[in-house]
PDB file of N, CA and C in Angstrom:
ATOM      1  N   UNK A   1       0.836  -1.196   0.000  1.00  0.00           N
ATOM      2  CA  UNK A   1       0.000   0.000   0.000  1.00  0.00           C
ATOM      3  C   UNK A   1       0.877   1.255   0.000  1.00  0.00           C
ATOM      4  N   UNK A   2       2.398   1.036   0.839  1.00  0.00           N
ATOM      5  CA  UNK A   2       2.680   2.131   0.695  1.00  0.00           C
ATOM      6  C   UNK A   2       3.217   3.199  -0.465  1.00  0.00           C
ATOM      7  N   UNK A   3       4.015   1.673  -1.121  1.00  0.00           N
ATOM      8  CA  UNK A   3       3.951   2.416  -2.861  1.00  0.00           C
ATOM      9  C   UNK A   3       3.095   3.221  -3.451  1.00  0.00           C
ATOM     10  N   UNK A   4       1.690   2.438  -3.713  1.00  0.00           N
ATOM     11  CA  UNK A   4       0.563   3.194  -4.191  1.00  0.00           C
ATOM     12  C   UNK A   4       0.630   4.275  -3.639  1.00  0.00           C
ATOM     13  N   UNK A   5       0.741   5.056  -2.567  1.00  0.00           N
ATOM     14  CA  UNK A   5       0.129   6.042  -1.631  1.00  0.00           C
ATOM     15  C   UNK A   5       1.078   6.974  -2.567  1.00  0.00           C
ATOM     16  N   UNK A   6       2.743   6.490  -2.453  1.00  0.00           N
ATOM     17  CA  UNK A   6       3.713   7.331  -2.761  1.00  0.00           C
ATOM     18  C   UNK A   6       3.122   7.610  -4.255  1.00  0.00           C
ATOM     19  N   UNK A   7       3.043   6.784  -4.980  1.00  0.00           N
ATOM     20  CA  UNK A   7       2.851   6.996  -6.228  1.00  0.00           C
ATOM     21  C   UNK A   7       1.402   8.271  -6.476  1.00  0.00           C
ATOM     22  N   UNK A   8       0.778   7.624  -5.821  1.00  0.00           N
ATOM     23  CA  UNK A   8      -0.714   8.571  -5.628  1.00  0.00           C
ATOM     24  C   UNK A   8      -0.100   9.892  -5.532  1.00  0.00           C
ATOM     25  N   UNK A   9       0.638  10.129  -4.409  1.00  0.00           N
ATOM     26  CA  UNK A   9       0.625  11.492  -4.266  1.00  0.00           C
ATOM     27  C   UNK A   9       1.254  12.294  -5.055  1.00  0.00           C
ATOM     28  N   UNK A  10       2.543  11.470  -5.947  1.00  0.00           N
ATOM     29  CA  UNK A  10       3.342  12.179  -6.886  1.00  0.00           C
ATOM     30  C   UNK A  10       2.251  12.247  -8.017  1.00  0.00           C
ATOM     31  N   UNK A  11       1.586  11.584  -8.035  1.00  0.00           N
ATOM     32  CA  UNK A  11       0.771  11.569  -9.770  1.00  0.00           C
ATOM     33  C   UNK A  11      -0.193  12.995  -9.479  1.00  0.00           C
ATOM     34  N   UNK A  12      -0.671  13.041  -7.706  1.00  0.00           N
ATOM     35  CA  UNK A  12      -1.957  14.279  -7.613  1.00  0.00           C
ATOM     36  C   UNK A  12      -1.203  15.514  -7.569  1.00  0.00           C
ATOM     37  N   UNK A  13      -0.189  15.368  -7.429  1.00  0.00           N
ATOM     38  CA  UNK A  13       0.728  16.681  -7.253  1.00  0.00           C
ATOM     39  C   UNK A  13       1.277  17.347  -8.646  1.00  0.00           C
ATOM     40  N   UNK A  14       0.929  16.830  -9.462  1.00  0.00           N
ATOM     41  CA  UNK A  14       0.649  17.065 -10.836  1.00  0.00           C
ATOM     42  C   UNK A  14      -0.227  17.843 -11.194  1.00  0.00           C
ATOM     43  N   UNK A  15       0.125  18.118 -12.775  1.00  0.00           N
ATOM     44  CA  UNK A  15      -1.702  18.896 -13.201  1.00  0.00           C
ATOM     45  C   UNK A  15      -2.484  16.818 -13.712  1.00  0.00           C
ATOM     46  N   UNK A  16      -1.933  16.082 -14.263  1.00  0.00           N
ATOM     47  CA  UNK A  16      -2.044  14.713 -14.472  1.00  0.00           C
ATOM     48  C   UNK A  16      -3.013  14.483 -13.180  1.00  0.00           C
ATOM     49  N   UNK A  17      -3.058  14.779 -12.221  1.00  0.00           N
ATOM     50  CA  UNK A  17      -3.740  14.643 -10.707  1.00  0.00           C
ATOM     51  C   UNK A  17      -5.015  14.862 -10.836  1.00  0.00           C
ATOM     52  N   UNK A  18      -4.637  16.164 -11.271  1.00  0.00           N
ATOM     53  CA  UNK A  18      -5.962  17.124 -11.306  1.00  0.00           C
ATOM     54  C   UNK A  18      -7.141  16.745 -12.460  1.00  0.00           C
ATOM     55  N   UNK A  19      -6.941  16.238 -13.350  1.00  0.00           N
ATOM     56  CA  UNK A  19      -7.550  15.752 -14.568  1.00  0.00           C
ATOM     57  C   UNK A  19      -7.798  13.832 -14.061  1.00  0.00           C
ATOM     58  N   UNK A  20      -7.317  13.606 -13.418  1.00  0.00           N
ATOM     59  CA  UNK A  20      -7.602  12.035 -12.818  1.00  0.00           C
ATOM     60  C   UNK A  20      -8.800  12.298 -11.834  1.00  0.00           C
ATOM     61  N   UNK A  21      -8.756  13.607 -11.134  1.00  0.00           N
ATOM     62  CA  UNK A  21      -9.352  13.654  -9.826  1.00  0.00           C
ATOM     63  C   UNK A  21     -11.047  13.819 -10.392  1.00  0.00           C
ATOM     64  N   UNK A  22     -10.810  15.153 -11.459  1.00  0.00           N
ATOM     65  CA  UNK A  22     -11.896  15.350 -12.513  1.00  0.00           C
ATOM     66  C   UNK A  22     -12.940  14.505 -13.177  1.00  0.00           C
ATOM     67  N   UNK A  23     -11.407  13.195 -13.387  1.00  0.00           N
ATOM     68  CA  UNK A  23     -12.042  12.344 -14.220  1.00  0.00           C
ATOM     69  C   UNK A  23     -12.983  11.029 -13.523  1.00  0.00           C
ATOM     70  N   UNK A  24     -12.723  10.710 -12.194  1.00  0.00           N
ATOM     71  CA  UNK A  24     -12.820   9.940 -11.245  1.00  0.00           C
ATOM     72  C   UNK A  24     -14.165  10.405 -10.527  1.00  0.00           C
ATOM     73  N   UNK A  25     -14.284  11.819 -10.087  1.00  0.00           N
ATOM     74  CA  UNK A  25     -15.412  11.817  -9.637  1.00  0.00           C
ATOM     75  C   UNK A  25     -16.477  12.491 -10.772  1.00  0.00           C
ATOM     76  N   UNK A  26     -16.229  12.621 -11.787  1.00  0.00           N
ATOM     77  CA  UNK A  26     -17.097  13.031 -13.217  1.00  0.00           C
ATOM     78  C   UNK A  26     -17.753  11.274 -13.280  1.00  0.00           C
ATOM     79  N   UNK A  27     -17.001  10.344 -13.288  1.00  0.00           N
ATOM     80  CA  UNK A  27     -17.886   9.029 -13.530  1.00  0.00           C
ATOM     81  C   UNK A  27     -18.129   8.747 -12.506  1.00  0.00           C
TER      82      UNK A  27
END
């Protein structure tokens, strides 16, 4: 889990984040 988390946070700390986050609670 802790990978994921790390990975999570580098991907939301992105604009890539921001368009996942969009895209995630849009569906």
């Amino acid at each position: 889990m802790g990978f994921i988390q790390k990975w999570n946070a580098k991907i939301a700390a992105g604009p890539v984040g921001r368009w996942f986050q969009l895209e995630g609670s849009g569906h």
